[in-house]
C-alpha atoms as a PDB file:
ATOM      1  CA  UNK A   1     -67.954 -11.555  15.889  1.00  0.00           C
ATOM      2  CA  UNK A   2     -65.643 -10.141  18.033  1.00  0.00           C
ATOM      3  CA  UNK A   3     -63.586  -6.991  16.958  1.00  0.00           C
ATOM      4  CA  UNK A   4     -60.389  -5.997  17.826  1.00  0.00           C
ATOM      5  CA  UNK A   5     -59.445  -2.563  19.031  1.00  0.00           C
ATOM      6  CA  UNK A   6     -55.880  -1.696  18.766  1.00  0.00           C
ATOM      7  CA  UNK A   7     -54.360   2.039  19.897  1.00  0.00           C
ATOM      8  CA  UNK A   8     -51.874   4.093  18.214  1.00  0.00           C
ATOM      9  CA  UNK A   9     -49.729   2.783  21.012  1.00  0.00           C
ATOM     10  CA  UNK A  10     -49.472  -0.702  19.844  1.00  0.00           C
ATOM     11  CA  UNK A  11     -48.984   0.273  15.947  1.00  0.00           C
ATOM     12  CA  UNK A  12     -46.151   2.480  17.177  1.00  0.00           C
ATOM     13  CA  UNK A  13     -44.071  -0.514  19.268  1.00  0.00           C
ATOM     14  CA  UNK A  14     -45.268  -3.092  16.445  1.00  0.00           C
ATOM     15  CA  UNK A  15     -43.473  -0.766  13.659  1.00  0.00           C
ATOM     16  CA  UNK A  16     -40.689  -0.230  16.260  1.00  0.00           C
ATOM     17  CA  UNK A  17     -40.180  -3.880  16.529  1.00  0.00           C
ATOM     18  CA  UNK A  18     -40.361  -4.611  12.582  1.00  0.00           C
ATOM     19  CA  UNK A  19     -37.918  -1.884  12.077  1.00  0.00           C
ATOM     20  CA  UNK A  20     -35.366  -3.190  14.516  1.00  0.00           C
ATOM     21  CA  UNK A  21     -36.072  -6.905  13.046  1.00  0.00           C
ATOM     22  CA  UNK A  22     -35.376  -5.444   9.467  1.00  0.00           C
ATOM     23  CA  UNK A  23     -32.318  -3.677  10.500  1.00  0.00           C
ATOM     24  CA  UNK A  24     -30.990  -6.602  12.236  1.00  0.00           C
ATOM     25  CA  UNK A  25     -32.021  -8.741   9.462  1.00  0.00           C
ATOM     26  CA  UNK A  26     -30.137  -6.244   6.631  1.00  0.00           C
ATOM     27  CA  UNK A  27     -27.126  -6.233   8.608  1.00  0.00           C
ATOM     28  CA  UNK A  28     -26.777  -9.920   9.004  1.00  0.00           C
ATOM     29  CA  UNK A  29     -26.897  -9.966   5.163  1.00  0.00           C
ATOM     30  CA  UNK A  30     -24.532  -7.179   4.286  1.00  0.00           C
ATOM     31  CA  UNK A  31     -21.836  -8.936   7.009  1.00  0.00           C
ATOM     32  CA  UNK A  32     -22.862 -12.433   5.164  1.00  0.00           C
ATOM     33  CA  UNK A  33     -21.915 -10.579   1.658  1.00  0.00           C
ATOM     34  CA  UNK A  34     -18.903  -9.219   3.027  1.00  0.00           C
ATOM     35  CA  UNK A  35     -17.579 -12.353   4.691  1.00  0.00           C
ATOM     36  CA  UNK A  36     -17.901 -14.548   1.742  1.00  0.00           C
ATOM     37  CA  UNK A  37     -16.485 -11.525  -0.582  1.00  0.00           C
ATOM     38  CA  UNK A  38     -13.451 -11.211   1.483  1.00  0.00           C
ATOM     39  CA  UNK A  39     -12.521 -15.299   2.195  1.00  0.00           C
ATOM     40  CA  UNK A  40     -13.450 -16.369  -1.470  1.00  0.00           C
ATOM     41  CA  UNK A  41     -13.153 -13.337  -3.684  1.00  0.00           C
ATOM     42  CA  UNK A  42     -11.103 -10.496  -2.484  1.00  0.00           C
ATOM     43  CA  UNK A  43      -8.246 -10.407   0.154  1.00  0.00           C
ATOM     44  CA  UNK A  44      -7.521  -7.705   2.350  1.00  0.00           C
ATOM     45  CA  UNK A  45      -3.546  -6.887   2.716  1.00  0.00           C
ATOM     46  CA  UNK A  46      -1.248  -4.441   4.617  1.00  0.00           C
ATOM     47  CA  UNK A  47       2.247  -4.006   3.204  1.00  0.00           C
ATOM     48  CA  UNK A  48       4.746  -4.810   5.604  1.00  0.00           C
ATOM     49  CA  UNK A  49       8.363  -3.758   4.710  1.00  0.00           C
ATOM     50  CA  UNK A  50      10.544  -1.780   2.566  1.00  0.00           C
ATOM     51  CA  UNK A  51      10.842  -4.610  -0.412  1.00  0.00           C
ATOM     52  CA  UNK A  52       8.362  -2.897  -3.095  1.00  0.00           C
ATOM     53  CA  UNK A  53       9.552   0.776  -2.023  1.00  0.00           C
ATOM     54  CA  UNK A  54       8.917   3.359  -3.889  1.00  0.00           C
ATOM     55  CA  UNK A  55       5.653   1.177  -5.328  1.00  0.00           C
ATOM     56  CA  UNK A  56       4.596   0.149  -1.934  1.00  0.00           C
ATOM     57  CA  UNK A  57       5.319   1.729   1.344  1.00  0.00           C
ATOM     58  CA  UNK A  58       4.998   0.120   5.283  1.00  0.00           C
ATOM     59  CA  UNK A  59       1.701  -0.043   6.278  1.00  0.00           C
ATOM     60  CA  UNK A  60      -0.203   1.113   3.051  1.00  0.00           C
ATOM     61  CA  UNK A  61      -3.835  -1.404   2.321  1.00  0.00           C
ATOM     62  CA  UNK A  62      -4.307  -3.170  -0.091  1.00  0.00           C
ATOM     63  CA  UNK A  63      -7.475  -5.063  -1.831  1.00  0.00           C
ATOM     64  CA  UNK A  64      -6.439  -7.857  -4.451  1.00  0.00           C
ATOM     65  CA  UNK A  65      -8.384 -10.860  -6.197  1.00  0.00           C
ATOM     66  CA  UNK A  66      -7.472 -14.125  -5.560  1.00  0.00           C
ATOM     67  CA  UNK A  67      -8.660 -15.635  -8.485  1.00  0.00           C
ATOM     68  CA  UNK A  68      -6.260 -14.476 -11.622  1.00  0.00           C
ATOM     69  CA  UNK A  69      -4.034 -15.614 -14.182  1.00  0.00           C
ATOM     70  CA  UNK A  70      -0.396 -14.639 -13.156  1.00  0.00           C
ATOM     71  CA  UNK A  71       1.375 -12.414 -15.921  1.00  0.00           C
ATOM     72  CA  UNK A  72       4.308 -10.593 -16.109  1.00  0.00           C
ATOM     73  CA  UNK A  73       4.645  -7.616 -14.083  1.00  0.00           C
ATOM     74  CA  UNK A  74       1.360  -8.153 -11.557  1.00  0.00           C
ATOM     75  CA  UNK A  75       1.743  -7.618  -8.277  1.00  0.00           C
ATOM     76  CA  UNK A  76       1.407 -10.488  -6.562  1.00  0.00           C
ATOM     77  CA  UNK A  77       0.735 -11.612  -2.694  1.00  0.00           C
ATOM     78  CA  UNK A  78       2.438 -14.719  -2.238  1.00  0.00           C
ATOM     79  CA  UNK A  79       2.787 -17.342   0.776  1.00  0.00           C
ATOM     80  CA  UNK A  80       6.708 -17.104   1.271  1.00  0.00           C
ATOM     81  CA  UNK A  81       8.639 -20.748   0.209  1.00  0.00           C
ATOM     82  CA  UNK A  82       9.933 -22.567   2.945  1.00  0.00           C
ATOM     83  CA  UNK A  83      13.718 -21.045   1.162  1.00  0.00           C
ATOM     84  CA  UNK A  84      13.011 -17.766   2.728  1.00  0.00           C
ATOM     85  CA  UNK A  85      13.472 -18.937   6.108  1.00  0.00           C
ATOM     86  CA  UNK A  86      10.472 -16.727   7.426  1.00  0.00           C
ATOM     87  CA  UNK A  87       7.375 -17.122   9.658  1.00  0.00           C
ATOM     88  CA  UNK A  88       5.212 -20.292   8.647  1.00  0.00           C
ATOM     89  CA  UNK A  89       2.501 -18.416   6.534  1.00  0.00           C
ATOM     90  CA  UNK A  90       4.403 -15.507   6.286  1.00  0.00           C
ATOM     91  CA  UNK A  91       2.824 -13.660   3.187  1.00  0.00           C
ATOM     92  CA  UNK A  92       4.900 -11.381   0.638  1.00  0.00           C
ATOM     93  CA  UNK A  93       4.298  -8.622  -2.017  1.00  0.00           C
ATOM     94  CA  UNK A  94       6.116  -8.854  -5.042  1.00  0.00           C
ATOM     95  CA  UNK A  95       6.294  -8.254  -8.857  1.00  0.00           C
ATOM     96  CA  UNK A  96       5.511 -11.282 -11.259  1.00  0.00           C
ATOM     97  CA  UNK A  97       8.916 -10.715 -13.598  1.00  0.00           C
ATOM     98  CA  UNK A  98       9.740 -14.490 -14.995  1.00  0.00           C
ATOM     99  CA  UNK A  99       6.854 -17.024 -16.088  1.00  0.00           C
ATOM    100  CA  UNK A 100       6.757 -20.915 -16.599  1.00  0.00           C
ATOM    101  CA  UNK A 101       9.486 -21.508 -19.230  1.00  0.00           C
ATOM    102  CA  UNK A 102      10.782 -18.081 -19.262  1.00  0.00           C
ATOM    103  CA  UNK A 103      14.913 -17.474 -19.419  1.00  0.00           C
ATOM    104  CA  UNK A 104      15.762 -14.149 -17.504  1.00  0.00           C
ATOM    105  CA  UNK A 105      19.103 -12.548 -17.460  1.00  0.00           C
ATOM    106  CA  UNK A 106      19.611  -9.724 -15.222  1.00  0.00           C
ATOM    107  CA  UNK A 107      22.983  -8.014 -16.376  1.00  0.00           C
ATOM    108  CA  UNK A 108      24.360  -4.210 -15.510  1.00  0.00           C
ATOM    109  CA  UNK A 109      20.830  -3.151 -14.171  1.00  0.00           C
ATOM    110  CA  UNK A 110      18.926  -4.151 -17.198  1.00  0.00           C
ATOM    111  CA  UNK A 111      16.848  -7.196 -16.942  1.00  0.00           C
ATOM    112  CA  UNK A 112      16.282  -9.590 -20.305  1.00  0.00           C
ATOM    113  CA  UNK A 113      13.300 -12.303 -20.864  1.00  0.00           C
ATOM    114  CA  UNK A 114      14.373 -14.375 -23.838  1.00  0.00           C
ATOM    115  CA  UNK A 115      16.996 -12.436 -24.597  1.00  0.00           C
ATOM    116  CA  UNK A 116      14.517  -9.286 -25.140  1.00  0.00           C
ATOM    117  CA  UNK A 117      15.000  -6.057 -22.917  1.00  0.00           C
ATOM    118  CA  UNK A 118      12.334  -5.727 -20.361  1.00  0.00           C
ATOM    119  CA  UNK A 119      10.793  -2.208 -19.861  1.00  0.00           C
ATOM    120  CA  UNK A 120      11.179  -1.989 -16.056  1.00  0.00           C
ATOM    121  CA  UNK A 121      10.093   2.255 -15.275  1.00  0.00           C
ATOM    122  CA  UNK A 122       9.084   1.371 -11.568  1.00  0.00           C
ATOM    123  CA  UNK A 123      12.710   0.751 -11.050  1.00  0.00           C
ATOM    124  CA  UNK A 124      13.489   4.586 -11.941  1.00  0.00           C
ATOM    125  CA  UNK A 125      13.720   5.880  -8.037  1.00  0.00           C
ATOM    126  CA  UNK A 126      15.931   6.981  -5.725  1.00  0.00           C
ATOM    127  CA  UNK A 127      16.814   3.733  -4.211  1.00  0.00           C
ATOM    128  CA  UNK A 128      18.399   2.367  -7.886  1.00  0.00           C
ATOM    129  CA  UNK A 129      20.061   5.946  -8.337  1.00  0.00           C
ATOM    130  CA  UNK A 130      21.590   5.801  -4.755  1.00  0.00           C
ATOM    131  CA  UNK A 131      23.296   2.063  -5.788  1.00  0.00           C
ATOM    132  CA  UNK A 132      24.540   3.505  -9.194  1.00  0.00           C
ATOM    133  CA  UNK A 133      26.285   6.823  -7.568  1.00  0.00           C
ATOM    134  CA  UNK A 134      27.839   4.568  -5.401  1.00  0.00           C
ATOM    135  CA  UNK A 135      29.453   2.297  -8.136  1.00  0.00           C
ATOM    136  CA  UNK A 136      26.996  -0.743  -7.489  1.00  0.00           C
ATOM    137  CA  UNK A 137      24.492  -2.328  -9.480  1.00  0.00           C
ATOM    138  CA  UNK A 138      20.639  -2.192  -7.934  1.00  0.00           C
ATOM    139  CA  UNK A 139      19.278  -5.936  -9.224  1.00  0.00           C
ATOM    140  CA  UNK A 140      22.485  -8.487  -8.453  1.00  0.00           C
ATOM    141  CA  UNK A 141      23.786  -9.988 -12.116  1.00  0.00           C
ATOM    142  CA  UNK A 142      22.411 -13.725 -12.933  1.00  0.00           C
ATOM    143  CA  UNK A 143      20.514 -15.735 -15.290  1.00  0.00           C
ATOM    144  CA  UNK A 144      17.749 -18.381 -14.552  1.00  0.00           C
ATOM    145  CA  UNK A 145      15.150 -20.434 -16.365  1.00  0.00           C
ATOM    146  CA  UNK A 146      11.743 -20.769 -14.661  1.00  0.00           C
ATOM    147  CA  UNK A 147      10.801 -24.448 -14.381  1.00  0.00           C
ATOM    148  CA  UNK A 148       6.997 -25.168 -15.967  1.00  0.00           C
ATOM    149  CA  UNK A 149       5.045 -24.356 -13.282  1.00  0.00           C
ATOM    150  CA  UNK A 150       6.762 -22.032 -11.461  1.00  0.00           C
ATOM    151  CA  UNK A 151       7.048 -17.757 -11.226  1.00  0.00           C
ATOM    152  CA  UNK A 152      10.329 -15.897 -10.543  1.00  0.00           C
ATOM    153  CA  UNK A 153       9.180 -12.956  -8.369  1.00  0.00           C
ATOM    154  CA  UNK A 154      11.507  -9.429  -7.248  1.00  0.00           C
ATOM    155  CA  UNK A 155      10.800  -6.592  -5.013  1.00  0.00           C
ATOM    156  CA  UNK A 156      10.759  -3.142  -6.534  1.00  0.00           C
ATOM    157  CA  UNK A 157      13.110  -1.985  -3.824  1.00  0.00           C
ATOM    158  CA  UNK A 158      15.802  -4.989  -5.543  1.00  0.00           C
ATOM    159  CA  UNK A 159      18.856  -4.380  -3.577  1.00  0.00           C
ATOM    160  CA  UNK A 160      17.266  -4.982   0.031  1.00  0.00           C
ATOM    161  CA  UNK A 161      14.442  -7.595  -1.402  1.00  0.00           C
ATOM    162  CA  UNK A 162      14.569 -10.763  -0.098  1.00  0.00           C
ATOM    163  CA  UNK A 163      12.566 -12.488  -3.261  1.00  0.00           C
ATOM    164  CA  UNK A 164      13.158 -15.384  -6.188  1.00  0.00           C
ATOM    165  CA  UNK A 165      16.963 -14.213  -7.154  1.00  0.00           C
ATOM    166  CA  UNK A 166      17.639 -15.276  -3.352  1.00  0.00           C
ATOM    167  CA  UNK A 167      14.919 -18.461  -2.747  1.00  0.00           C
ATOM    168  CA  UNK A 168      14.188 -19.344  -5.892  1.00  0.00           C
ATOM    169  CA  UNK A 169      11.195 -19.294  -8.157  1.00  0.00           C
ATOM    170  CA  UNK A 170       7.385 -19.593  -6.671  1.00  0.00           C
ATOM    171  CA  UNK A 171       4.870 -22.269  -7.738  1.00  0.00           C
ATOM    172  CA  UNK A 172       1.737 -21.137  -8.898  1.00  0.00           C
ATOM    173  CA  UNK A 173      -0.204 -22.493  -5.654  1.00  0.00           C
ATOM    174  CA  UNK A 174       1.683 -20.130  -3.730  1.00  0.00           C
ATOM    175  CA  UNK A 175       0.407 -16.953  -5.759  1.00  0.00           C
ATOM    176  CA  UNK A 176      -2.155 -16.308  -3.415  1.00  0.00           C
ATOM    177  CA  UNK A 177      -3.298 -13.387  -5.186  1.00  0.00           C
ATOM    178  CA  UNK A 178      -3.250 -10.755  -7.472  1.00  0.00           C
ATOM    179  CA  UNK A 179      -3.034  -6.377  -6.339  1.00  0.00           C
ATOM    180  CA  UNK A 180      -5.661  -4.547  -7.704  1.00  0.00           C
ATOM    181  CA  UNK A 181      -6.009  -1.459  -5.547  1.00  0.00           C
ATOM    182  CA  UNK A 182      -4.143   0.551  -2.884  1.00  0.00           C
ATOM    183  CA  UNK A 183      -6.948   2.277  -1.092  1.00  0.00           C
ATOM    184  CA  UNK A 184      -4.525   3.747   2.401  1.00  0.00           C
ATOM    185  CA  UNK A 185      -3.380   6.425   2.634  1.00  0.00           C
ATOM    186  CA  UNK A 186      -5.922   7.655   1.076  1.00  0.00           C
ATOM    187  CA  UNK A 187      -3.851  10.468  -1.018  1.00  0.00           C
ATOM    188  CA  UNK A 188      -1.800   7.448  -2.661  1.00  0.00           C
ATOM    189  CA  UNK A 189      -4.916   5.625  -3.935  1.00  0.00           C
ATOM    190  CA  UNK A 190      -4.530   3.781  -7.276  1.00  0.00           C
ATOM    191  CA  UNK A 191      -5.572   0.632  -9.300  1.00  0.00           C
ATOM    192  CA  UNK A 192      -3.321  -1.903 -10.701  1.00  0.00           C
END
């Protein structure tokens, strides 16, 4: 019977080589989780514009779920309607304020849903106190009644944003998804 000799020399290349195999091997696994995570699970946004100021700023990051059950006041990326005249694909960030059925009148800053007052505090900025000192109102005066099937949508920043009081409301398959964490800059961090 024949016996082998091996050195310390081989052991050392052949646990060199498995090491490099099971690194390789890890990462391939961890960028497999991630890929599938962030195409079938999770979306990775930037905010671009001034329509959700103060709530959002220009360039902040965003993670958000794409599989959710719109209600009111989410924050909601959207694919923007063919009405907005934007870039094909262009996606938006907006607040979920009307839902399927819903009546909304928006009169003298104060915004009703079936005839009840909605609470609206991320509308207590600068931006709505700059429109009032000036004599103006900071959401435009109208009422509307969301077709079944449909979302009415508005910017934070409501004088500037170009949302469902201008295109009209937002079918559900457009709701791409769903805000659940602004993680840049990192001293603005927060869940929604």
């Amino acid at each position: 019977m024949a016996k082998k000799i091996v050195n310390k020399q081989d052991e050392q290349e052949e646990s060199w080589g498995k090491f490099l195999l099971d690194v390789v091997v890890m990462m391939a696994i961890i960028l497999g989780i991630f890929y599938l995570l962030f195409n079938f699970v999770l979306s990775n946004d930037r905010v671009s514009g001034p329509s959700m100021q103060p709530t959002f700023e220009n360039n902040e990051r965003l993670i958000s779920t794409r599989h959710f059950t719109p209600k009111r006041n989410d924050v909601v990326v959207l694919l923007a309607p063919k009405a907005a005249n934007d870039t094909p694909g262009a996606l938006y960030i907006k607040r979920v304020i009307g839902l399927p059925g819903d009546t909304l009148v928006s009169k003298n800053d104060k915004m009703y849903i079936n005839g009840k007052l909605l609470k609206e505090p991320y509308l207590e900025n600068s931006f709505k106190k700059a429109a009032n000192d000036a004599g103006q109102t900071y959401t435009s005066n109208f009422t509307y009644k969301v077709p079944q099937g449909y979302y009415f949508v508005m910017g934070d920043h409501r004088d500037i944003s170009k949302d469902s009081h201008i295109f009209g409301p937002v079918k559900r398959s457009n709701l791409v998804s769903k805000v659940v964490l602004r993680y840049w800059p990192f001293n603005r961090i927060q869940s929604f």
